[in-house]
PDB file of N, CA and C in Angstrom:
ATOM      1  N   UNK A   1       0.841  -1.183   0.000  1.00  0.00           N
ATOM      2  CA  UNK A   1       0.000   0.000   0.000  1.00  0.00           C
ATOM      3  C   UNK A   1       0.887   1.248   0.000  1.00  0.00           C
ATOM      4  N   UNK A   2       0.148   2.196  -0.814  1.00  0.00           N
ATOM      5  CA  UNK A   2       1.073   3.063  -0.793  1.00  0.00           C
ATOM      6  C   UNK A   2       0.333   4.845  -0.171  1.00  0.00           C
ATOM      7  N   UNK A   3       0.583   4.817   1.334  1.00  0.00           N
ATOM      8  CA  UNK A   3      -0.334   5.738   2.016  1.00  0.00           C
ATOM      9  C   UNK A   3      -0.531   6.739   1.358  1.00  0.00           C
ATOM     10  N   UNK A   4       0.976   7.509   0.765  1.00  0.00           N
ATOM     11  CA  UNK A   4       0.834   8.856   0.483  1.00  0.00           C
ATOM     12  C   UNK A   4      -0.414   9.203  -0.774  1.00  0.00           C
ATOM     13  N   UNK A   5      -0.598   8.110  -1.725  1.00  0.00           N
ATOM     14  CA  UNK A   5      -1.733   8.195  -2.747  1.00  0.00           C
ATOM     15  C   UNK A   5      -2.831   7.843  -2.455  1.00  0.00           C
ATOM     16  N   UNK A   6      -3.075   7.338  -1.194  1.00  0.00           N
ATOM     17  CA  UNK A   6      -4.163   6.965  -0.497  1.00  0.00           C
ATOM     18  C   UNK A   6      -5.080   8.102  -0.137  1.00  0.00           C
ATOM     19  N   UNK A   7      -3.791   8.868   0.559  1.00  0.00           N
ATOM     20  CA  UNK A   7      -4.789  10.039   1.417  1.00  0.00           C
ATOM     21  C   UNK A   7      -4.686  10.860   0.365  1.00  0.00           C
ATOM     22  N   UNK A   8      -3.650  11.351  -0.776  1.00  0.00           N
ATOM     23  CA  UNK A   8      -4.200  12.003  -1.742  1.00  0.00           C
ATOM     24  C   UNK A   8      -5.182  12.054  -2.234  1.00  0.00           C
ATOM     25  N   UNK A   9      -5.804  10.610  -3.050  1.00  0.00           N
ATOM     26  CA  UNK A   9      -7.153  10.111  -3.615  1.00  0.00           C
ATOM     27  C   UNK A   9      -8.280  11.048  -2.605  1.00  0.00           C
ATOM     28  N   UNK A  10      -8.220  10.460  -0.936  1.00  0.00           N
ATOM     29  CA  UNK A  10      -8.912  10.939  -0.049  1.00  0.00           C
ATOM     30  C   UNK A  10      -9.163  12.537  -0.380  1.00  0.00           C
ATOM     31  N   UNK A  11      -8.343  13.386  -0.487  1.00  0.00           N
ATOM     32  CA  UNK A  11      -7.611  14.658  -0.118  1.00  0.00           C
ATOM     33  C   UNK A  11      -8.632  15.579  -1.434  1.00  0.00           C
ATOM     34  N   UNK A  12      -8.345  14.609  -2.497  1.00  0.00           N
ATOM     35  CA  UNK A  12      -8.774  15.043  -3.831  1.00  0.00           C
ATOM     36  C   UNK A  12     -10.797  14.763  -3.775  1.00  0.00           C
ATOM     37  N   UNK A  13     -10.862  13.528  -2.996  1.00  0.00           N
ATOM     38  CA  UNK A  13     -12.554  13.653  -3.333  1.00  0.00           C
ATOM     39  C   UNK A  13     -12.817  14.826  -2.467  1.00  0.00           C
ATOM     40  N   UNK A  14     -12.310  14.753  -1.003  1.00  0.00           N
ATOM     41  CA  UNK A  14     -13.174  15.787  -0.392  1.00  0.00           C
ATOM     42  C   UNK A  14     -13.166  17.221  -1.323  1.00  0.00           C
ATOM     43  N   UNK A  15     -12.066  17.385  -1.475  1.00  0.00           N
ATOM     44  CA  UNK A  15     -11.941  19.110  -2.216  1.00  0.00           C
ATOM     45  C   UNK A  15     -12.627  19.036  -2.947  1.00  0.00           C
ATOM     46  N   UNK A  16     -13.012  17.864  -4.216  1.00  0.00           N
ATOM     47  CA  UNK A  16     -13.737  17.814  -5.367  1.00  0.00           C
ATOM     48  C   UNK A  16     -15.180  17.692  -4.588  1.00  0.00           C
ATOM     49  N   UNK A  17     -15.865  17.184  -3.664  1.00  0.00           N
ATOM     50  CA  UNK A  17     -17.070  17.613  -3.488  1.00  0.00           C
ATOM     51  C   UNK A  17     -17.195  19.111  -2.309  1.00  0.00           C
ATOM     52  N   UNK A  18     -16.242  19.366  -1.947  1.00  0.00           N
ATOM     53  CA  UNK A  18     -16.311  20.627  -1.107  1.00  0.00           C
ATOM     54  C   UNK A  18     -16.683  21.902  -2.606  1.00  0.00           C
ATOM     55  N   UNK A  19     -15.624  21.811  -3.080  1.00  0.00           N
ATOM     56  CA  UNK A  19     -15.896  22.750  -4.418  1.00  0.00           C
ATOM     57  C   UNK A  19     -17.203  22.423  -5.180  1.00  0.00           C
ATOM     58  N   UNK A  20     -17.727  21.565  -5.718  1.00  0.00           N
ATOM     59  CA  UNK A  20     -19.142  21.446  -6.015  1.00  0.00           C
ATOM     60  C   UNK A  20     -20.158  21.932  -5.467  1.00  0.00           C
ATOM     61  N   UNK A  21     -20.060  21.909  -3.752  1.00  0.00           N
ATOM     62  CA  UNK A  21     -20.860  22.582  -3.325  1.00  0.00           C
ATOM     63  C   UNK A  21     -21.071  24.538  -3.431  1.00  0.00           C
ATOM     64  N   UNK A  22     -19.456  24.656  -3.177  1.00  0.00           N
ATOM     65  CA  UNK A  22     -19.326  25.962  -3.332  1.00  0.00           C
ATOM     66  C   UNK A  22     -19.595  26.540  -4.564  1.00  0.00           C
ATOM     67  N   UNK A  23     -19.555  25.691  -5.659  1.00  0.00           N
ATOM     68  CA  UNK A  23     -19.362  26.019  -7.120  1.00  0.00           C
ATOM     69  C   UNK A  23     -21.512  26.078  -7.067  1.00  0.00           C
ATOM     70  N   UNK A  24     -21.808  24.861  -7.147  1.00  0.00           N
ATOM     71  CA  UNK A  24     -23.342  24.903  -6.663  1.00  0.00           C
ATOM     72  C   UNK A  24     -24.170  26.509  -6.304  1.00  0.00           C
ATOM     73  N   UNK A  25     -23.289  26.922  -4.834  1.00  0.00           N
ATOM     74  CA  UNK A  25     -24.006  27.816  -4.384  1.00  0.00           C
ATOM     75  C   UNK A  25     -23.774  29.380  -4.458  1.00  0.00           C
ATOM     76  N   UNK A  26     -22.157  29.129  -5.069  1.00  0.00           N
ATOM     77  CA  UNK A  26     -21.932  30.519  -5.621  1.00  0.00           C
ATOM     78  C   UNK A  26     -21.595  30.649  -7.216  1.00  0.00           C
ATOM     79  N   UNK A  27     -21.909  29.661  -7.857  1.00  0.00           N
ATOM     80  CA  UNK A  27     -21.775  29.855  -9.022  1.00  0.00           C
ATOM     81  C   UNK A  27     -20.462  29.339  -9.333  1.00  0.00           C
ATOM     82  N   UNK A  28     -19.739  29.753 -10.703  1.00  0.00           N
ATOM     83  CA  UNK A  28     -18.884  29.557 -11.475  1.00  0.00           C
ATOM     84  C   UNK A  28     -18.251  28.426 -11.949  1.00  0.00           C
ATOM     85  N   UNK A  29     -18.150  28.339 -12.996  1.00  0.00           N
ATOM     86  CA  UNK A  29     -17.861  27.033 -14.173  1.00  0.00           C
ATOM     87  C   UNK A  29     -16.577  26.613 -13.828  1.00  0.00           C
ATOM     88  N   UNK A  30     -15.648  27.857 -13.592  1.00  0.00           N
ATOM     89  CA  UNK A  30     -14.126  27.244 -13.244  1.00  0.00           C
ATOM     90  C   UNK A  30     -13.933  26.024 -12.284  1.00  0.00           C
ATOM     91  N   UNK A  31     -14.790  27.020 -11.042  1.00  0.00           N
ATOM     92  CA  UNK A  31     -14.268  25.643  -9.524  1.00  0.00           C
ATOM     93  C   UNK A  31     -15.305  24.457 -10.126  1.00  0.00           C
ATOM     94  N   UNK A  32     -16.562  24.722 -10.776  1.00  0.00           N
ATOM     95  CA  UNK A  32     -16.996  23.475 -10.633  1.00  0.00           C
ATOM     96  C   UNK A  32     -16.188  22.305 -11.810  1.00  0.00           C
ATOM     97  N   UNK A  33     -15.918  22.924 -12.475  1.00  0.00           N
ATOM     98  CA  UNK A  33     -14.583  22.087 -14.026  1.00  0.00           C
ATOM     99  C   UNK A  33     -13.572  21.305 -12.512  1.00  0.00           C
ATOM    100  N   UNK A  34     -13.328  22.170 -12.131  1.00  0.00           N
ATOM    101  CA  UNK A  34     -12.243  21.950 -11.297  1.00  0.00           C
ATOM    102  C   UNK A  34     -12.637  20.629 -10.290  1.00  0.00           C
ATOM    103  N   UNK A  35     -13.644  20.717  -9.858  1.00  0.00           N
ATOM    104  CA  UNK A  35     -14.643  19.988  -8.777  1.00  0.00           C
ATOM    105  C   UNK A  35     -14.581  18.731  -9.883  1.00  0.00           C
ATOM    106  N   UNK A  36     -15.458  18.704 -10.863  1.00  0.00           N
ATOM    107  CA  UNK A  36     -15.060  17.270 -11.442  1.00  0.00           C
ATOM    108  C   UNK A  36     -13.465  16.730 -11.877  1.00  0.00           C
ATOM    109  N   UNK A  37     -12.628  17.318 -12.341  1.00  0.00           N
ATOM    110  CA  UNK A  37     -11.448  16.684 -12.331  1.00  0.00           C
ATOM    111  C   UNK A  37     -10.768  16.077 -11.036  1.00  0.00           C
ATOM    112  N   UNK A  38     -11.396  17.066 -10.015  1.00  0.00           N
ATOM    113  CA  UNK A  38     -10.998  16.268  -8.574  1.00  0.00           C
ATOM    114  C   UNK A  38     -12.071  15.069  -8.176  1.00  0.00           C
ATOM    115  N   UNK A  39     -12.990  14.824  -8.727  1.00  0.00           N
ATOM    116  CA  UNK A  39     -13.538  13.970  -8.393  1.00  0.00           C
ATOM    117  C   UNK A  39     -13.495  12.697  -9.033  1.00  0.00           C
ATOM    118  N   UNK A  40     -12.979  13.089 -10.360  1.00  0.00           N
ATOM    119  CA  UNK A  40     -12.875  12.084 -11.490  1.00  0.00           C
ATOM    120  C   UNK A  40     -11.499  11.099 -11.383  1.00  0.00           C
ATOM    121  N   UNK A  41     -10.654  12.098 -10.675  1.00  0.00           N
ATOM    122  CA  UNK A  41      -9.496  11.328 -10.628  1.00  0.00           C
ATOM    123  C   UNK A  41      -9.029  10.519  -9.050  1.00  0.00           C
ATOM    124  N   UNK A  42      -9.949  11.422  -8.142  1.00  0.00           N
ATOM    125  CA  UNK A  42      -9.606  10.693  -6.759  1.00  0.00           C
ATOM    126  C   UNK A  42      -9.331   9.115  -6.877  1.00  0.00           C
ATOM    127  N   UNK A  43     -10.713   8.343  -7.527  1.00  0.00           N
ATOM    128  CA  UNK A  43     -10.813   7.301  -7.500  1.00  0.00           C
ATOM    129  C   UNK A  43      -9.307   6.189  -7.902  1.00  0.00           C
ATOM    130  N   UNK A  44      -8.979   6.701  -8.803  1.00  0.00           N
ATOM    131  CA  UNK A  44      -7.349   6.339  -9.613  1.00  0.00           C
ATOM    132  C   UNK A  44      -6.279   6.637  -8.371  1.00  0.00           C
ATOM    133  N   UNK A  45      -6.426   7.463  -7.402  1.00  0.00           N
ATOM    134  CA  UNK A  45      -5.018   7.550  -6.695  1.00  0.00           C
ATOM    135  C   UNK A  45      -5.830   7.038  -5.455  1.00  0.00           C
ATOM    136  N   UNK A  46      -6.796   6.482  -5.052  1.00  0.00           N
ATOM    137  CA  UNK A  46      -7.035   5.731  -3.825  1.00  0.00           C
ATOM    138  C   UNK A  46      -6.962   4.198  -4.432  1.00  0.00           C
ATOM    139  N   UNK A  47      -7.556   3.762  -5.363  1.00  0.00           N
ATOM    140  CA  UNK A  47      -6.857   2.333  -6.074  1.00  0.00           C
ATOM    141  C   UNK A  47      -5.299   2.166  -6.193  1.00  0.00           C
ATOM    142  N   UNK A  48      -4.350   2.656  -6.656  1.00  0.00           N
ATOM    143  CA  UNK A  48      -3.374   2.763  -6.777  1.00  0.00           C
ATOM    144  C   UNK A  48      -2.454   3.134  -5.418  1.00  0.00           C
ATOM    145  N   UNK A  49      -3.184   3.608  -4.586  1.00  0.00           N
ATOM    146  CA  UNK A  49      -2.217   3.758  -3.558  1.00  0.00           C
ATOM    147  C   UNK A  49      -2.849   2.125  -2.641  1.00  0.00           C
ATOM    148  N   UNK A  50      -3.813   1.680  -2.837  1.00  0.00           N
ATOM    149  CA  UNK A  50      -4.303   0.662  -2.080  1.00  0.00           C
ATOM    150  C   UNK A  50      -3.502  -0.528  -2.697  1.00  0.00           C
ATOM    151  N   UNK A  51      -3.430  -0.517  -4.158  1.00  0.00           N
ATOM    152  CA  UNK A  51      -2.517  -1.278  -4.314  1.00  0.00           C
ATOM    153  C   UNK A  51      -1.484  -1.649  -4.302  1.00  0.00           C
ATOM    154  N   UNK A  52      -0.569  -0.409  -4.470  1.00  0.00           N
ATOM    155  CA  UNK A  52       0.853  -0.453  -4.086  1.00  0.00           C
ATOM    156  C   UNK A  52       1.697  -0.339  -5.564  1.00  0.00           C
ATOM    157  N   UNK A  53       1.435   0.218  -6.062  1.00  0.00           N
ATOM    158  CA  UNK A  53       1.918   0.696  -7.584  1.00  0.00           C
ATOM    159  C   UNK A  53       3.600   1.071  -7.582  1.00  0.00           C
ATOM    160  N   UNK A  54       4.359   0.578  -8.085  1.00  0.00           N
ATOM    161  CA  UNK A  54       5.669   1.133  -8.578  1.00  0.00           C
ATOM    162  C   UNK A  54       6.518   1.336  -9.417  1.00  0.00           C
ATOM    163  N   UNK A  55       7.434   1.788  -9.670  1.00  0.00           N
ATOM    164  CA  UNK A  55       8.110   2.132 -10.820  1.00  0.00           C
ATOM    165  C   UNK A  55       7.132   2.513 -11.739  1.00  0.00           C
ATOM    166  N   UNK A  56       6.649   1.938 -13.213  1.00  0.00           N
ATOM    167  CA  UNK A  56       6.412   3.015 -14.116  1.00  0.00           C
ATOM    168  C   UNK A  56       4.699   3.385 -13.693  1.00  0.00           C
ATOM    169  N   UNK A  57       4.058   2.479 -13.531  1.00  0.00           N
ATOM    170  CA  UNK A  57       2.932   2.506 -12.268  1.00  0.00           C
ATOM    171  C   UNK A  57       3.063   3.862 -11.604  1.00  0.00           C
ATOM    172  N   UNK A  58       3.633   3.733 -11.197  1.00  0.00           N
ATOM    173  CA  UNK A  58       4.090   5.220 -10.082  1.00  0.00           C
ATOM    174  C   UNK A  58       4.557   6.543 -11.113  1.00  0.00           C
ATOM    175  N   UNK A  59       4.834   6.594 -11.413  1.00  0.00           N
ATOM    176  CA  UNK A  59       5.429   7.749 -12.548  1.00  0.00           C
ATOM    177  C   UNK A  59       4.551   8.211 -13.312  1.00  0.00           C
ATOM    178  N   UNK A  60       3.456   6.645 -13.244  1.00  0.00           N
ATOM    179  CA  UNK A  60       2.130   7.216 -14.152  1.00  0.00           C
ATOM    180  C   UNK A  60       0.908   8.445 -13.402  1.00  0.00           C
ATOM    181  N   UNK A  61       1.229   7.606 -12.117  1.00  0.00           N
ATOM    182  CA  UNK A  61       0.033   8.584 -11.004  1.00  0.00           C
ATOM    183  C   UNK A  61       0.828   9.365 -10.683  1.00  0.00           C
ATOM    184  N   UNK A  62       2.253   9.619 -11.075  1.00  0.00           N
ATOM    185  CA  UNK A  62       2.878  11.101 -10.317  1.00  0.00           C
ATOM    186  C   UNK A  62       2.614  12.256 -11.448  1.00  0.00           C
ATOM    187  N   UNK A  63       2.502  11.882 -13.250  1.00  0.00           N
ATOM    188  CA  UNK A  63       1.853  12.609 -13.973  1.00  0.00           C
ATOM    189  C   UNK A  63       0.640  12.855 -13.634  1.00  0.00           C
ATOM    190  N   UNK A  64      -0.023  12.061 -13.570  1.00  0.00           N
ATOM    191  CA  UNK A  64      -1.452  12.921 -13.130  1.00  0.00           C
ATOM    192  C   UNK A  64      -1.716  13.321 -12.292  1.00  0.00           C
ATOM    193  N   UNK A  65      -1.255  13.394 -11.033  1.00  0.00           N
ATOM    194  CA  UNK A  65      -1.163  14.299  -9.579  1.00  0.00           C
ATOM    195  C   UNK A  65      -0.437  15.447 -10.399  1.00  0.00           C
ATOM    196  N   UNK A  66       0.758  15.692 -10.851  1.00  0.00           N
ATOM    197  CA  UNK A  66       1.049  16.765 -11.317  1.00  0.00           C
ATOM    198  C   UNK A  66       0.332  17.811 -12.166  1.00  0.00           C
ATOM    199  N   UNK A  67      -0.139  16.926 -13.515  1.00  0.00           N
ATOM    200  CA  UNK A  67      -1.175  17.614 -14.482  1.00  0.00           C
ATOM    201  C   UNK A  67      -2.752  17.821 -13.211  1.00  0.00           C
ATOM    202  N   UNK A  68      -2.851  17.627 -12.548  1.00  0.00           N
ATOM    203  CA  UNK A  68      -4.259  17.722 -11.738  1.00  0.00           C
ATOM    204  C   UNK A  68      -4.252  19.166 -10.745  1.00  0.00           C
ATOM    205  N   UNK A  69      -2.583  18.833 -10.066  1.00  0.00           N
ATOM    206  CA  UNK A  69      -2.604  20.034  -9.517  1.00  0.00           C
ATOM    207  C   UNK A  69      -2.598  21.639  -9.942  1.00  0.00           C
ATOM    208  N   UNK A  70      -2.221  20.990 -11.358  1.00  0.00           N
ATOM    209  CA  UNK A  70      -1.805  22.502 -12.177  1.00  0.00           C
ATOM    210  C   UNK A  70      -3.046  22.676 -13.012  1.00  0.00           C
ATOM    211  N   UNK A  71      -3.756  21.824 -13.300  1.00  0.00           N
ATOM    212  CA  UNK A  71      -5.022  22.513 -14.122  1.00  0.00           C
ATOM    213  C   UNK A  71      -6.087  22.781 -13.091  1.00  0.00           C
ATOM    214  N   UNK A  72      -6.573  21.781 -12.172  1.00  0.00           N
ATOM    215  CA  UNK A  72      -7.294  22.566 -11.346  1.00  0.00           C
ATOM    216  C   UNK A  72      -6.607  23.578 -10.563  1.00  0.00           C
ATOM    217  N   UNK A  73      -5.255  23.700  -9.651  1.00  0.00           N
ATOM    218  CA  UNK A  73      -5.022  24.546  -9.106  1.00  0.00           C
ATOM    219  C   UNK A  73      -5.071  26.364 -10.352  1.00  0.00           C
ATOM    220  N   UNK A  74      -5.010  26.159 -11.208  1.00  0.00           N
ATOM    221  CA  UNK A  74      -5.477  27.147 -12.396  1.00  0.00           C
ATOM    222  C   UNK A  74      -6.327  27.645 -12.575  1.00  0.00           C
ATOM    223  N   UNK A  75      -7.434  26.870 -12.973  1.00  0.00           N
ATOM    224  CA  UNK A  75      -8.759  26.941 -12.399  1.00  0.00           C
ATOM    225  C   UNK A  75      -9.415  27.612 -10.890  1.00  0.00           C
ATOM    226  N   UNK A  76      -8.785  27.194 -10.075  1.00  0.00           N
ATOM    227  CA  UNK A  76      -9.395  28.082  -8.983  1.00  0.00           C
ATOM    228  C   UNK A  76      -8.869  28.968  -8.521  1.00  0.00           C
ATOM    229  N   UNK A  77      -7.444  29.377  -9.220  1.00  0.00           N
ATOM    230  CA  UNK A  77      -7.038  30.574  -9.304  1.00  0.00           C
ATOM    231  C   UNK A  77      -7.673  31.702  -9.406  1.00  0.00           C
ATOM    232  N   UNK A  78      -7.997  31.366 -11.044  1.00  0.00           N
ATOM    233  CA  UNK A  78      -8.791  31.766 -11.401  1.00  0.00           C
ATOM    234  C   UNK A  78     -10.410  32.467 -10.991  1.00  0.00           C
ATOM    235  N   UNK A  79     -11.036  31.489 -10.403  1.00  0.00           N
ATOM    236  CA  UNK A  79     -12.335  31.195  -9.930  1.00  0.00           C
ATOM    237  C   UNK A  79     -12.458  32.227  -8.727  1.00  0.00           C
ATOM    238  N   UNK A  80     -10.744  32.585  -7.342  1.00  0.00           N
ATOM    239  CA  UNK A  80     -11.492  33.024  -6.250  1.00  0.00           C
ATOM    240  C   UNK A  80     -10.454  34.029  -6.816  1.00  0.00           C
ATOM    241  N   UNK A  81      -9.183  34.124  -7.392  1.00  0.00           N
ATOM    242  CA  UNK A  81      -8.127  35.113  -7.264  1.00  0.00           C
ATOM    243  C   UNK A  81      -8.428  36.189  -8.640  1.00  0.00           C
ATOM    244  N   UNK A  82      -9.251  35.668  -9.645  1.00  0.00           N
ATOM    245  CA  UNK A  82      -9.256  36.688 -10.537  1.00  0.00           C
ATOM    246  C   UNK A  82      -7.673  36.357 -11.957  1.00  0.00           C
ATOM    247  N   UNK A  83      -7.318  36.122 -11.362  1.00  0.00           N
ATOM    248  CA  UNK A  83      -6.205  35.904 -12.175  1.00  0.00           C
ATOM    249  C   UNK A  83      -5.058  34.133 -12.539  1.00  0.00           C
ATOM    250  N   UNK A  84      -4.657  34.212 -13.009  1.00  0.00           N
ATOM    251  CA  UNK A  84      -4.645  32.881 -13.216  1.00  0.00           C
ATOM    252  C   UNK A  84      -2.825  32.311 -12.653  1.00  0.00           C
ATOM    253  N   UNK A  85      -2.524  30.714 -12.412  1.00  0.00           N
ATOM    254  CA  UNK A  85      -1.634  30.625 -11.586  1.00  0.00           C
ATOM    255  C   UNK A  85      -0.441  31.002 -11.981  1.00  0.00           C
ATOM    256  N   UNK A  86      -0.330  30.540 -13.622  1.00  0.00           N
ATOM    257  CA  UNK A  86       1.129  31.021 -13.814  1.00  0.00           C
ATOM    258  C   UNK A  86       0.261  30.692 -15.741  1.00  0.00           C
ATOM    259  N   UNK A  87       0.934  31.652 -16.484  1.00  0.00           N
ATOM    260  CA  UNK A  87       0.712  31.199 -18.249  1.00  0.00           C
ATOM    261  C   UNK A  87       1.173  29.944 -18.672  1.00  0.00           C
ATOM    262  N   UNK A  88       0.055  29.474 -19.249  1.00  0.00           N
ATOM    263  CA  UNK A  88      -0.468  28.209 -19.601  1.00  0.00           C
ATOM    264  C   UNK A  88      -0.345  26.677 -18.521  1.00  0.00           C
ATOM    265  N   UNK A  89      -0.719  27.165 -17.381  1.00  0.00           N
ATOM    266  CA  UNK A  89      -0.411  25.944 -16.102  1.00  0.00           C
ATOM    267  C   UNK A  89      -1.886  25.366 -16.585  1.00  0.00           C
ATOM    268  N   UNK A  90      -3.079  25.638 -16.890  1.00  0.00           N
ATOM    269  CA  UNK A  90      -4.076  24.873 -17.081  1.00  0.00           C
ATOM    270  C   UNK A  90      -3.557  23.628 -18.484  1.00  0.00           C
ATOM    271  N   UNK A  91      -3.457  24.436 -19.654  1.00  0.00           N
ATOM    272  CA  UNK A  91      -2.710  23.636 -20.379  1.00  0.00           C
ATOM    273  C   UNK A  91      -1.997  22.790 -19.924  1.00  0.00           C
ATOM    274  N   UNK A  92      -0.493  23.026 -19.323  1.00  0.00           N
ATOM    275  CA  UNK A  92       0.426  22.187 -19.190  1.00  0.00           C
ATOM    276  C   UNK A  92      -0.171  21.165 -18.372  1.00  0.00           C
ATOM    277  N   UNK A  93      -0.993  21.332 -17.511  1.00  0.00           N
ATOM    278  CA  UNK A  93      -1.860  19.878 -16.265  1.00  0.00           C
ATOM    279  C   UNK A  93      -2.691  19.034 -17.214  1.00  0.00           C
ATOM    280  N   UNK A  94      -3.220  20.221 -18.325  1.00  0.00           N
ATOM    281  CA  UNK A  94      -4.104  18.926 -18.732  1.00  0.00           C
ATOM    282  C   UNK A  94      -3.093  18.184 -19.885  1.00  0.00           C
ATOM    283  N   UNK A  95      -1.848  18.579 -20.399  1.00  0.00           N
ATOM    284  CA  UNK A  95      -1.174  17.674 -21.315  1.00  0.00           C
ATOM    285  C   UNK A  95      -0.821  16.943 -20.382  1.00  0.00           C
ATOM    286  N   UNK A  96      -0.034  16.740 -19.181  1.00  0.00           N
ATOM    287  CA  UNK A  96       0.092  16.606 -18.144  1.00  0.00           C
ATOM    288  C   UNK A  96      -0.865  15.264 -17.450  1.00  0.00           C
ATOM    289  N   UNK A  97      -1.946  15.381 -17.743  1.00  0.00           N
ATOM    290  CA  UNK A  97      -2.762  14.533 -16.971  1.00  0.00           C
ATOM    291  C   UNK A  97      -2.966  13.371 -18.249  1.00  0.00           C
ATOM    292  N   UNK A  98      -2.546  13.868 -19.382  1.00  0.00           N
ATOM    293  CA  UNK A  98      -3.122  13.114 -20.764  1.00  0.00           C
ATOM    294  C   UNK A  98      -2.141  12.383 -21.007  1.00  0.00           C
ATOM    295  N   UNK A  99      -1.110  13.119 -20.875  1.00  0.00           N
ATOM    296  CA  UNK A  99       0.348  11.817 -20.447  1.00  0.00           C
ATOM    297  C   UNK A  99       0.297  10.669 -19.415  1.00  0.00           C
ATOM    298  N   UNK A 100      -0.346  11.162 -18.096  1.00  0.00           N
ATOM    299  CA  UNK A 100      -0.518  10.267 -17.532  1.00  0.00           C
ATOM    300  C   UNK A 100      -1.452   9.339 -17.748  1.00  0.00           C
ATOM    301  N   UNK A 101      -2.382   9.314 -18.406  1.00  0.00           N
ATOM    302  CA  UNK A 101      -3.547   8.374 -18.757  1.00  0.00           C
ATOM    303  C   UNK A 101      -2.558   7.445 -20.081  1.00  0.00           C
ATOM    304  N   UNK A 102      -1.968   7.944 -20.470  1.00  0.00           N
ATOM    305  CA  UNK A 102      -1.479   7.226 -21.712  1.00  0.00           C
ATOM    306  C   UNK A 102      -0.674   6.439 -20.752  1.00  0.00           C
ATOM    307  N   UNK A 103       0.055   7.122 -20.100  1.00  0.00           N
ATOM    308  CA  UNK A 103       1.413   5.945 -19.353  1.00  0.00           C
ATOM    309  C   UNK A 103       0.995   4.681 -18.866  1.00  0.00           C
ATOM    310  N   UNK A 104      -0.638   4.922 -18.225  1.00  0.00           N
ATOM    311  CA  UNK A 104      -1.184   4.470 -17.404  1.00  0.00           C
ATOM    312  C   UNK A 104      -1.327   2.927 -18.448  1.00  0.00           C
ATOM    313  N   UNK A 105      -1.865   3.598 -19.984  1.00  0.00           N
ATOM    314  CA  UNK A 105      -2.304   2.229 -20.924  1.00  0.00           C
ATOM    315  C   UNK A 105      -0.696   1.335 -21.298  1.00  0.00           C
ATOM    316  N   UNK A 106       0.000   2.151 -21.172  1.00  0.00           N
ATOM    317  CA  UNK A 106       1.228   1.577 -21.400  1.00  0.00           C
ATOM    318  C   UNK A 106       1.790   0.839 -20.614  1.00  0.00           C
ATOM    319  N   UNK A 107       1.652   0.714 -19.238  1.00  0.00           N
ATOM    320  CA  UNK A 107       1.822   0.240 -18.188  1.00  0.00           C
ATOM    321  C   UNK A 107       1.067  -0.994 -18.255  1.00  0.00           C
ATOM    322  N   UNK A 108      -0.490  -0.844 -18.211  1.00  0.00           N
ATOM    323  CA  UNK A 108      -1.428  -2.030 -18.710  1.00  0.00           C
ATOM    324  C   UNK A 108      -0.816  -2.582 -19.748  1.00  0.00           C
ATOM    325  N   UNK A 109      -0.389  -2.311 -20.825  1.00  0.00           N
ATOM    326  CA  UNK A 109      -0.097  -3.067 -21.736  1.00  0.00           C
ATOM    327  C   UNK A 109       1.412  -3.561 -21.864  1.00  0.00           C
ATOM    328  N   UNK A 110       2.421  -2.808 -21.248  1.00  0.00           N
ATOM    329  CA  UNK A 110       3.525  -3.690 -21.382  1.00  0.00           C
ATOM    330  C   UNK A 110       4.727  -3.768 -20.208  1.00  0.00           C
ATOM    331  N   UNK A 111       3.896  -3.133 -19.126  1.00  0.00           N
ATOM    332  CA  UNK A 111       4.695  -3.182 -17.768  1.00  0.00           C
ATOM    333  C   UNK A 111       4.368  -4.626 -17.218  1.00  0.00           C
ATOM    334  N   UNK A 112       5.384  -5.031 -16.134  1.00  0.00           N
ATOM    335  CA  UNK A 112       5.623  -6.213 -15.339  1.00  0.00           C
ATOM    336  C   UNK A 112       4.114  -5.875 -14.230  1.00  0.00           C
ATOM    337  N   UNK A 113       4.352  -7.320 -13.703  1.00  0.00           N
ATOM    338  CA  UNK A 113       3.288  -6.804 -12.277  1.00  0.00           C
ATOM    339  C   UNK A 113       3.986  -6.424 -11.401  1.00  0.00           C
ATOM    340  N   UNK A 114       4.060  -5.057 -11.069  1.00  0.00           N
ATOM    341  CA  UNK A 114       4.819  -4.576  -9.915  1.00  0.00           C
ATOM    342  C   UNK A 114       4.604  -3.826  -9.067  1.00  0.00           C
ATOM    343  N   UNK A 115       3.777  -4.861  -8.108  1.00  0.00           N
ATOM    344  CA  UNK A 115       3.004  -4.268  -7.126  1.00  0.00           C
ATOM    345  C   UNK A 115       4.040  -4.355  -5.852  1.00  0.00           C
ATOM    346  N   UNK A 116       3.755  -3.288  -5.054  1.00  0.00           N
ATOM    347  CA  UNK A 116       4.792  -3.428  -3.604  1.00  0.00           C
ATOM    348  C   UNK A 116       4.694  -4.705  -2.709  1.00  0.00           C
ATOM    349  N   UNK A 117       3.955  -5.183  -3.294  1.00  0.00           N
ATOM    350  CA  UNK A 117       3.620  -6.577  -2.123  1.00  0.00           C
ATOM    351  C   UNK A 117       4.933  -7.659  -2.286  1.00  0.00           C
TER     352      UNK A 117
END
């Protein structure tokens, strides 16, 4: 098991339904965009940390924790600050997160089983 993606996964639903609500009751498209990518992806880093993922496994969920933090953290930059986190950080998270979904098939398709167990 691998805690630290555990409580991430965790870390990521709550924010992703905390922001839905807020997005819900005060409006705006950004946090709620934002609210589903955190919700969409929690599920992937609480499996993966339950399982114990490593080497390219791991590299795959460290792209998409990366691309996740930078497009939603962009997004709600955006959403409460008015301005955005840094030029083109939404972009770069979501190439970012699209890398990681690919790694992820690549892994399925031609990585070892290499689970921490």
């Amino acid at each position: 098991m691998n805690r630290a993606l555990t409580v991430f996964g965790g870390l990521c639903g709550a924010a992703g339904v905390s922001l839905s609500a807020a997005a819900a009751h005060m409006g705006g498209g950004n946090a709620a965009t934002a609210a589903t990518m955190l919700l969409m992806h929690a599920p992937l880093f609480v499996a993966t940390g339950l399982y114990g993922v490593k080497r390219l496994g791991l590299w795959s969920v460290g792209l998409l924790a990366i691309g996740l933090l930078l497009f939603s953290g962009d997004l709600l930059w955006r959403a409460y600050l008015g301005d955005r986190l840094f030029a083109m950080a939404a972009p770069a998270g979501g190439i970012a997160m699209i890398a990681g979904w690919l790694a992820i098939a690549a892994w399925a398709c031609f990585g070892r089983e290499d689970t921490a167990d």
